[in-house]
Protein backbone atom coordinates (compact mmCIF):
# COMPACT_ATOMS: atom_id res chain seq x y z
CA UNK A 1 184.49 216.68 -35.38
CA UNK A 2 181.65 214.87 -37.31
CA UNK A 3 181.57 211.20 -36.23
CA UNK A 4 179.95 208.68 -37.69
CA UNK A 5 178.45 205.57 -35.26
CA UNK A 6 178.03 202.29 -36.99
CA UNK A 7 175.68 199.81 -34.92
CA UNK A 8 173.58 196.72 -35.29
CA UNK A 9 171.12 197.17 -31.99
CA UNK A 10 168.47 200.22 -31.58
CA UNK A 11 169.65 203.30 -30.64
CA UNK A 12 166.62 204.73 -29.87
CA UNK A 13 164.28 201.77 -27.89
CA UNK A 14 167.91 200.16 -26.17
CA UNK A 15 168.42 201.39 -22.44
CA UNK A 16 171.40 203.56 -22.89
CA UNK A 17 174.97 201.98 -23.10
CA UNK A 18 178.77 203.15 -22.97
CA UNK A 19 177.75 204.92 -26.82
CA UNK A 20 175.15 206.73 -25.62
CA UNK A 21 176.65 208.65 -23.09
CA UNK A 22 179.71 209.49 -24.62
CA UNK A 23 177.67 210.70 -27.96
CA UNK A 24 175.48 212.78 -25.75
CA UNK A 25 178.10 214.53 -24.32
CA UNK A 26 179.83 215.04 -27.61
CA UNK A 27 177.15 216.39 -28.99
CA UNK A 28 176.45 219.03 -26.64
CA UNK A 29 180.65 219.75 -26.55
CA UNK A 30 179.43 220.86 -30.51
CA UNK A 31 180.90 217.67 -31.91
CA UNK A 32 178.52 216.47 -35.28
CA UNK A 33 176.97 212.96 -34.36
CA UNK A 34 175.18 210.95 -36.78
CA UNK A 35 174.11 207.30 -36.19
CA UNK A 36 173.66 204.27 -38.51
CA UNK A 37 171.75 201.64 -36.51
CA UNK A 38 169.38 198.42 -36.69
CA UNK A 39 166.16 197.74 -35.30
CA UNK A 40 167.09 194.26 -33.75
CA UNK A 41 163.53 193.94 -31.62
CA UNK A 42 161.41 193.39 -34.53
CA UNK A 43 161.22 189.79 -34.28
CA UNK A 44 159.84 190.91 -30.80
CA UNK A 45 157.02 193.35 -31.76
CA UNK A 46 153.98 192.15 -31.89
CA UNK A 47 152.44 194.53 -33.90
CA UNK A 48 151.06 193.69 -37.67
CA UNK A 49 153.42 194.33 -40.71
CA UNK A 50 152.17 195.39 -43.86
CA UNK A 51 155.39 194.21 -45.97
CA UNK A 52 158.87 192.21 -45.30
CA UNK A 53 160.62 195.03 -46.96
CA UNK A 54 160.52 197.75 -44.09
CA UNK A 55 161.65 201.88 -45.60
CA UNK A 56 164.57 203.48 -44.32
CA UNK A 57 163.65 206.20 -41.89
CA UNK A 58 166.09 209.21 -40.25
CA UNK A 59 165.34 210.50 -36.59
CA UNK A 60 166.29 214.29 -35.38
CA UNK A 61 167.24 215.48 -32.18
CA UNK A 62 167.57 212.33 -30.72
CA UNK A 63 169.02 212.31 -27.22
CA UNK A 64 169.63 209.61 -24.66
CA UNK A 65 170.62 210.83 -21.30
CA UNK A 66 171.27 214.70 -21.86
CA UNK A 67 168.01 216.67 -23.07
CA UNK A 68 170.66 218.92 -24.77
CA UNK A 69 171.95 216.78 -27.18
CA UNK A 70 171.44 216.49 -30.89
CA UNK A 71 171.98 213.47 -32.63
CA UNK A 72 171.00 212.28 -35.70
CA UNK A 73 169.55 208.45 -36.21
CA UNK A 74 169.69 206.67 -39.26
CA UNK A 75 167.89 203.13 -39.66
CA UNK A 76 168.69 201.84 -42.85
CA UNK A 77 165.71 199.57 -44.57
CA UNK A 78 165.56 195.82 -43.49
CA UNK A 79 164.17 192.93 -44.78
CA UNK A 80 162.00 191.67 -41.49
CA UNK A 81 162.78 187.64 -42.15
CA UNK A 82 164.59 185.59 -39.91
CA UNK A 83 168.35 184.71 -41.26
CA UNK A 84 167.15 187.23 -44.49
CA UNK A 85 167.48 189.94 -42.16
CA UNK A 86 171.17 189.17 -41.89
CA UNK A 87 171.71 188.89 -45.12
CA UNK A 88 170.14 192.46 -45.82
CA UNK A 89 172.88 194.49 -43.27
CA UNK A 90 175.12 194.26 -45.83
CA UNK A 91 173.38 195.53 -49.27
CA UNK A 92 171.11 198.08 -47.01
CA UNK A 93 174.06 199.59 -44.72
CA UNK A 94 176.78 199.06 -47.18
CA UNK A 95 174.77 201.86 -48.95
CA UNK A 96 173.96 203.49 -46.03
CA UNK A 97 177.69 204.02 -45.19
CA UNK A 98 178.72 205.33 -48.61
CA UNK A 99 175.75 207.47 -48.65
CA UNK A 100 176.76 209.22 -45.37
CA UNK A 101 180.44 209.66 -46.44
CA UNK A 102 179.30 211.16 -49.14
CA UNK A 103 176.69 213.44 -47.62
CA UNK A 104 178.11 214.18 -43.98
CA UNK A 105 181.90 213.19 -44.79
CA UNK A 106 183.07 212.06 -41.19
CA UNK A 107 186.19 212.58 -39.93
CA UNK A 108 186.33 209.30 -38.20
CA UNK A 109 184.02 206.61 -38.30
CA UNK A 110 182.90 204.40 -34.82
CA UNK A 111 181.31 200.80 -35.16
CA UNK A 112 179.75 198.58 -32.43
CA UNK A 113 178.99 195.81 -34.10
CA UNK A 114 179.59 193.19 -36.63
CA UNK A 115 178.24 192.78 -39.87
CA UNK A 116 177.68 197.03 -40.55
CA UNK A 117 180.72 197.12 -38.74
CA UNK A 118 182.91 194.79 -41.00
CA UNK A 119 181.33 197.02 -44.29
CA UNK A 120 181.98 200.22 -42.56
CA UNK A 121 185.99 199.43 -42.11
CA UNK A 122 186.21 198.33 -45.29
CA UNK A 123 184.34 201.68 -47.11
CA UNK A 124 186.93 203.86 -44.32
CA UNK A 125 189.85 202.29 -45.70
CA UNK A 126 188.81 202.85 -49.05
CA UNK A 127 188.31 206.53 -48.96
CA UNK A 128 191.14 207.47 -46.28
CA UNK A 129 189.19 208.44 -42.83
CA UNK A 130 190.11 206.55 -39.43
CA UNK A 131 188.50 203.84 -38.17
CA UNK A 132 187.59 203.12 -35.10
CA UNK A 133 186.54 199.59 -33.42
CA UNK A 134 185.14 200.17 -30.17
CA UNK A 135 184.36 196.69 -28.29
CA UNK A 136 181.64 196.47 -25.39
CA UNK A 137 180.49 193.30 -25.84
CA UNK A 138 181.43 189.96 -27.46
CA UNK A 139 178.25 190.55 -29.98
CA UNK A 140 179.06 187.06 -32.04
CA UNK A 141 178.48 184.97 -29.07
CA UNK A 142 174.75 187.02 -28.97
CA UNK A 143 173.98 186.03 -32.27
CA UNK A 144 170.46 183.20 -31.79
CA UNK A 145 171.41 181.20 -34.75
CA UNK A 146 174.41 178.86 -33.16
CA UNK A 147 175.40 178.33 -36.71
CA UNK A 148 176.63 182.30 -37.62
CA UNK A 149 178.67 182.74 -34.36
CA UNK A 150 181.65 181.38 -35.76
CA UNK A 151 181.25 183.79 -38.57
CA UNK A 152 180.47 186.68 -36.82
CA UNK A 153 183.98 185.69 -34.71
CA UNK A 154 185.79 185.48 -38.09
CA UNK A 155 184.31 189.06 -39.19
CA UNK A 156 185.35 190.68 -35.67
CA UNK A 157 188.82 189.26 -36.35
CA UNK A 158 189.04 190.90 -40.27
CA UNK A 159 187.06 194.33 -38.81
CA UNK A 160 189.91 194.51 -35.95
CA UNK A 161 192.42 193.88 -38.69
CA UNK A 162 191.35 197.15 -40.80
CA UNK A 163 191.20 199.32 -37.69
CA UNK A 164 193.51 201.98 -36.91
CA UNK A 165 192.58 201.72 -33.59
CA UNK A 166 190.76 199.21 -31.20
CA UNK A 167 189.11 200.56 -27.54
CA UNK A 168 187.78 198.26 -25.13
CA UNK A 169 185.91 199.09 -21.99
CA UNK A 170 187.24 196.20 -19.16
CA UNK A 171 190.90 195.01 -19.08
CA UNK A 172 189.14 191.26 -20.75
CA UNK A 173 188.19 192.09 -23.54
CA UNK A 174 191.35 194.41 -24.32
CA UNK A 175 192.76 191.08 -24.04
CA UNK A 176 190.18 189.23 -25.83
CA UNK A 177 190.73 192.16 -28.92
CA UNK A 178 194.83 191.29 -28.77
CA UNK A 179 193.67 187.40 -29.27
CA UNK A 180 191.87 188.46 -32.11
CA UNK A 181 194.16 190.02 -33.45
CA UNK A 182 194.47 193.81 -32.50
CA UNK A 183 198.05 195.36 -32.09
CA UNK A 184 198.75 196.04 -28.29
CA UNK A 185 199.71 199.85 -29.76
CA UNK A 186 196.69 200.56 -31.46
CA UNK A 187 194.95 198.50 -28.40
CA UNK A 188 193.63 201.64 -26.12
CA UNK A 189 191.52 201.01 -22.84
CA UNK A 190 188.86 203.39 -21.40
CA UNK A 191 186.71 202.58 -18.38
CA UNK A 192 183.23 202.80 -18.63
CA UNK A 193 181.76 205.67 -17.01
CA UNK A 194 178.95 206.93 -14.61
CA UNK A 195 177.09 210.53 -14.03
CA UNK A 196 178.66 210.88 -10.42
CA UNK A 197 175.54 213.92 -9.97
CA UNK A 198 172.68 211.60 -11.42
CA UNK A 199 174.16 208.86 -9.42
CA UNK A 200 174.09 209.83 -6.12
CA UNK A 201 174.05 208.18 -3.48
CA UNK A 202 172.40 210.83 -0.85
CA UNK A 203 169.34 210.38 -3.31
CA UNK A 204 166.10 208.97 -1.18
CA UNK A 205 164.60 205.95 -2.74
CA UNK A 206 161.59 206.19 -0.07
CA UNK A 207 159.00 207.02 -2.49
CA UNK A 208 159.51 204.13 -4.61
CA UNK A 209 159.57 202.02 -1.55
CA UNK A 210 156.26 203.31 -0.69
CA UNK A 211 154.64 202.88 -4.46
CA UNK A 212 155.70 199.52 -4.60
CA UNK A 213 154.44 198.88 -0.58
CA UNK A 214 158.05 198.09 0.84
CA UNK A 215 158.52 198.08 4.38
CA UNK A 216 161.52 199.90 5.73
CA UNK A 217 162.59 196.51 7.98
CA UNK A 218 162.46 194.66 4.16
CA UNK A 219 165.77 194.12 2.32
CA UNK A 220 165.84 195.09 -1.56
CA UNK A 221 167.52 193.27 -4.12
CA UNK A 222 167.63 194.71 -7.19
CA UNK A 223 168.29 194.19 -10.65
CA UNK A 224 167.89 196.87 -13.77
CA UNK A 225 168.22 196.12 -17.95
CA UNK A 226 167.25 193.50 -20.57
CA UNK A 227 166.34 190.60 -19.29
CA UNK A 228 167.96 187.83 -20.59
CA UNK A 229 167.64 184.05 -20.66
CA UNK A 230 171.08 183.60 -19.42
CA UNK A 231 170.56 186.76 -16.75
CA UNK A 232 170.09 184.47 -13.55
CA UNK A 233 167.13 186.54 -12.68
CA UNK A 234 164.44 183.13 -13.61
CA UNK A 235 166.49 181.27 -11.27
CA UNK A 236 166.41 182.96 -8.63
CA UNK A 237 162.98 183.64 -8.86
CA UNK A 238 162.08 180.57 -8.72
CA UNK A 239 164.60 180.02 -5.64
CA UNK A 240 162.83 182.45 -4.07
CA UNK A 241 159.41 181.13 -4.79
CA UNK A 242 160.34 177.84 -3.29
CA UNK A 243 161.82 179.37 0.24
CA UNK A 244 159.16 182.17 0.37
CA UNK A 245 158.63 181.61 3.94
CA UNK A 246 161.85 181.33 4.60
CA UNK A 247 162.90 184.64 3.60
CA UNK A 248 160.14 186.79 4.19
CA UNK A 249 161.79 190.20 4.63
CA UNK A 250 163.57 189.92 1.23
CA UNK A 251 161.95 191.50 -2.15
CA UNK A 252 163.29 190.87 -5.54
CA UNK A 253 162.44 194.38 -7.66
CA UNK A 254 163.72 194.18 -11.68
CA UNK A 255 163.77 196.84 -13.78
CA UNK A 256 163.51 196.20 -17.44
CA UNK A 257 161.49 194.01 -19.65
CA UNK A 258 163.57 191.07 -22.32
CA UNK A 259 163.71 188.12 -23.73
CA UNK A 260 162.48 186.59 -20.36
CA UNK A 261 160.10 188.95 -19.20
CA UNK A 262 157.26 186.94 -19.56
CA UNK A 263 158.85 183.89 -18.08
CA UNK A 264 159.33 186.26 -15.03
CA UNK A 265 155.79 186.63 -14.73
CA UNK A 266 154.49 183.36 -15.09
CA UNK A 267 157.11 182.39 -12.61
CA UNK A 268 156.15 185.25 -10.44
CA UNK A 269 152.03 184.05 -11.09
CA UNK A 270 153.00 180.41 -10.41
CA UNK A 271 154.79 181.03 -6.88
CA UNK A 272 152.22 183.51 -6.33
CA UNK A 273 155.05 186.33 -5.62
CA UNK A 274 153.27 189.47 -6.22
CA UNK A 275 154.38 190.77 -2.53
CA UNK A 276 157.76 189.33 -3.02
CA UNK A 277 158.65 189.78 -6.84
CA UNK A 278 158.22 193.15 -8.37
CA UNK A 279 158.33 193.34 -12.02
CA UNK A 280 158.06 196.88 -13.27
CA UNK A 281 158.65 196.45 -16.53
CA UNK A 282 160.49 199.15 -18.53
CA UNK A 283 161.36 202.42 -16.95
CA UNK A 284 162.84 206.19 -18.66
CA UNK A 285 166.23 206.64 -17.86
CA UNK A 286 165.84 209.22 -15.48
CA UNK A 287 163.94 207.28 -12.83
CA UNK A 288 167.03 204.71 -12.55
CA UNK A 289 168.88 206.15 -9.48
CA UNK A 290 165.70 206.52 -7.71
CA UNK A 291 165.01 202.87 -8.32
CA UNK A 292 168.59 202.16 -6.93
CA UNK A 293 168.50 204.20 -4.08
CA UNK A 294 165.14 202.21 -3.02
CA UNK A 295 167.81 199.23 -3.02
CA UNK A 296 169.64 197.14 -0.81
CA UNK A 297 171.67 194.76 -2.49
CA UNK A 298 172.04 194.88 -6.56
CA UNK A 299 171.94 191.91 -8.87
CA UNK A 300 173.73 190.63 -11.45
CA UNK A 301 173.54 186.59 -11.39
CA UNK A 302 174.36 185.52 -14.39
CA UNK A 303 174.87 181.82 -15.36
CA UNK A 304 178.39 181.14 -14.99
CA UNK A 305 179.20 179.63 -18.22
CA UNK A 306 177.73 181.96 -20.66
CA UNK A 307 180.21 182.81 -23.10
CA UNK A 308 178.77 186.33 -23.76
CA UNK A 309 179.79 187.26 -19.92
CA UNK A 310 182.68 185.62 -20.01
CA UNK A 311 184.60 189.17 -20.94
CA UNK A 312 182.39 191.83 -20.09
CA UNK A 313 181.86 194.41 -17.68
CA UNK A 314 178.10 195.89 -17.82
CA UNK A 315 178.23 199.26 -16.83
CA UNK A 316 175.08 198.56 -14.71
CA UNK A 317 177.46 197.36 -12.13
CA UNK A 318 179.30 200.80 -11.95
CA UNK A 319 175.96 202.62 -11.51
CA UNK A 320 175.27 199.93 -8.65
CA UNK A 321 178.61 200.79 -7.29
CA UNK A 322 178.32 204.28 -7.21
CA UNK A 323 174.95 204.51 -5.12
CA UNK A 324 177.13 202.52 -2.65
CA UNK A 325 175.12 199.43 -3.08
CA UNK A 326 176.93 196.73 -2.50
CA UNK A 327 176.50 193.66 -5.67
CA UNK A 328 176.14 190.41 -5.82
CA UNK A 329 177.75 188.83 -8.62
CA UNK A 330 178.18 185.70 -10.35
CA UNK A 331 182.36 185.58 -10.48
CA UNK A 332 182.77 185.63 -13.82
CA UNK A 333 186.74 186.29 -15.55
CA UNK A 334 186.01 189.67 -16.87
CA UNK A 335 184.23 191.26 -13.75
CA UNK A 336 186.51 189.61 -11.18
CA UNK A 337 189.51 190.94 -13.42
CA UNK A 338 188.15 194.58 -13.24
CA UNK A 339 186.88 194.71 -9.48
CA UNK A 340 189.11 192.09 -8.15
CA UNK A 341 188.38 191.31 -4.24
CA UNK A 342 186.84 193.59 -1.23
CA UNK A 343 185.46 196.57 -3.37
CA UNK A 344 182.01 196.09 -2.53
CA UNK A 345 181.58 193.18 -4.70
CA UNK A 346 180.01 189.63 -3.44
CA UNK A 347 180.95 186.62 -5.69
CA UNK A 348 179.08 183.66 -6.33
CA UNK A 349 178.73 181.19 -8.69
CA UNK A 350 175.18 180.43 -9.15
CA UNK A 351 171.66 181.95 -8.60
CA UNK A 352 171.21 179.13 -5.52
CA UNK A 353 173.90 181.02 -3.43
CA UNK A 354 172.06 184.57 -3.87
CA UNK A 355 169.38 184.27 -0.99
CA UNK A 356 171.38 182.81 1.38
CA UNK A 357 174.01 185.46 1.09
CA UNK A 358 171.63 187.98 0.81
CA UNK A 359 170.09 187.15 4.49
CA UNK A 360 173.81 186.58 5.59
CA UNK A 361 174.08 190.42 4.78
CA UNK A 362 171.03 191.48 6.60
CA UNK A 363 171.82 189.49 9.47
CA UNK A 364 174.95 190.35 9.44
CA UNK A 365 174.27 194.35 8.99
CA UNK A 366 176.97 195.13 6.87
CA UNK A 367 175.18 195.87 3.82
CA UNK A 368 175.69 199.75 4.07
CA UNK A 369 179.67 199.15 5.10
CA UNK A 370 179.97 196.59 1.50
CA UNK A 371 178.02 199.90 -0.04
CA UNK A 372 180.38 202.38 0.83
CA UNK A 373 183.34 200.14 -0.37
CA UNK A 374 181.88 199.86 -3.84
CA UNK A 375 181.24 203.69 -4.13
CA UNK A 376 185.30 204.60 -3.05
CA UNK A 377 186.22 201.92 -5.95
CA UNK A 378 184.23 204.02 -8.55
CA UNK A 379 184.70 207.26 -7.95
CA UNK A 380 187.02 208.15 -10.56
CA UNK A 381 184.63 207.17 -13.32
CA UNK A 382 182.75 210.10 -13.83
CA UNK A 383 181.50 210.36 -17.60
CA UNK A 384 182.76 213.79 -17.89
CA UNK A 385 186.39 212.94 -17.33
CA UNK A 386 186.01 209.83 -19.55
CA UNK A 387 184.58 211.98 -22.23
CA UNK A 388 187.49 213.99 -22.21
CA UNK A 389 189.83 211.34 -22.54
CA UNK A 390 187.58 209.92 -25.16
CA UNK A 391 187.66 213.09 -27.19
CA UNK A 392 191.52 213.72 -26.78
CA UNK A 393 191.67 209.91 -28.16
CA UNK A 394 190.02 210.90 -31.43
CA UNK A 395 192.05 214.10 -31.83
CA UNK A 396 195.48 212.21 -31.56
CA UNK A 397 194.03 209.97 -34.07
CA UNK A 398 192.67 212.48 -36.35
């Protein structure tokens, strides 16, 4: 098959996500990927621009998580101004998409997001190939500008309408794509998946413990990804800087840099943490399950009435899972829905009830028992078999 990806985040900079690893594997299966996406960190770099109007540039052989694969990478050109930058998706990828259906003529065409999303649905129905929606996130409610989220809800709602077929990841948001609209027929689930090899859980995390001078009688909990504002991870550093001496034997480690990485380290600086907070900023791929198998406990504390987590599952929390790592987790109605109770899963509803859990674990010792509950729950998520199921979902459709 050729298979055209429509996205509005970086394909190439982004830690890798649900796209990622099913392209991969496509790719090396002998499948034709190619890859329209946006370079959404610019407003982040800090580097010098020489012009607003940036030139559209096209990456080879790019590959994500298998070294085999061989996937092409479009970026369309942008106009780097805030709000203007919006406004350019649609002229710049509009073309983009016509271009590539002229040029590469898909036989299906896959979009992530909104805007480039909405444009690519439209130019599908107008030349006859199937569409496909595929939903991993409620991307209007991550828009900055308050004002376009309602609009970027309205444009999810007309994209869903022009699909011939809607996939969700989580049992929410096939839910949340019904609400909006989707036909419960043309409504198809599949699970997020997990490389059961790479994530092992016989892996020995000793040798990060020992770079980053962790004691073997110290509890680990860890947390991996983009850092956001509404990720938790600020308040509970700053829980932890407050009660330092009263948890001693417990060190935060995060993975990932964000839109609150610097706060981390001032907070970090302030509390004077550097024993107890370990910021690592961002790490390849392929050092992740070492970094989880150096854990105790994993993190994911986000604040409880977010509206982006309201419906998702990240599929950091299968990875977790499937080093048997037990999680603490805000309860929030998408990832209680998916996990339910006693799975290896610890719910709570705010980054206050994190340490005092956490020590409740250690003293309790039944950290490694939660770990091996979480594991049994995932087991059946192996990217290979959801690949497959993937693949035989675009051949029915084709």
């Amino acid at each position: 098959m050729r298979i055209l990806i429509v996205q509005e985040s970086d394909w190439i900079e982004r830690n890798p996500h649900q796209q990622h690893h099913l392209m991969d594997r496509l790719s090396v299966k002998g499948h034709d990927i190619r890859v329209i996406d946006y370079g959404i960190d610019w407003r982040r770099k800090d580097s010098k621009r020489h012009g607003f109007l940036v030139d559209r540039k096209v990456y080879h052989h790019v590959h994500k998580v298998n070294p085999k694969a061989r996937v092409q990478v479009i970026r369309p050109s942008i106009v780097e101004i805030p709000v203007l930058d919006y406004v350019s998706i649609p002229y710049f990828h509009g073309k983009e998409i016509e271009r590539q259906i002229k040029e590469f003529k898909p036989d299906v065409i896959i979009a992530f997001g909104l805007l480039n999303a909405y444009f690519a649905a439209r130019s599908a129905n107008k030349h006859g190939i199937p569409f496909v929606y595929y939903l991993i996130d409620v991307l209007y409610a991550l828009i900055p500008e308050k004002i376009f989220q309602g609009m970027g809800k309205s444009l999810k709602k007309r994209t869903i309408a022009r699909s011939d077929l809607v996939i969700t990841i989580n049992k929410r948001l096939s839910e949340l794509a019904i609400e909006l609209g989707s036909k419960p027929e043309k409504t198809k689930l599949i699970d997020a998946g997990i490389d059961l090899n790479q994530f092992d859980p016989q892996l020995d995390g000793s040798r990060i413990r020992d770079e980053y001078d962790i004691k073997e009688d110290e509890t680990v909990l860890f947390f991996m990804g983009w850092i956001y504002h509404f990720a938790g991870m600020k308040e509970l550093a700053i829980e932890l800087g407050k009660n330092k001496e009263k948890y001693p034997k417990i060190k935060i480690v995060v993975v990932g840099d964000g839109d609150a990485y610097d706060d981390m380290v001032r907070i970090r600086d302030k509390y004077d943490l550097k024993d107890q907070l370990i910021l690592t900023g961002k790490q390849p791929y392929y050092r992740i399950p070492e970094f989880t198998a150096a854990a105790d406990i994993c993190l994911l504390p986000a604040h409880q009435d977010e509206e982006i987590m309201q419906d998702i599952v990240p599929i950091k929390i299968y990875e977790y899972m499937a080093m048997e790592k037990p999680v603490i987790v805000t309860r929030l109605p998408g990832i209680s829905m998916e996990f339910g109770e006693g799975h290896g899963l610890q719910y709570v509803n705010g980054s206050e009830e994190v340490l005092p859990l956490a020590q409740k674990m250690r003293e309790k010792g039944n950290i490694k028992e939660e770990g091996k509950k979480a594991r049994e729950f995932v087991q059946n998520n192996d990217w290979e078999v959801i690949t497959e199921r993937f693949e035989e979902t675009l051949e029915k459709l084709l």
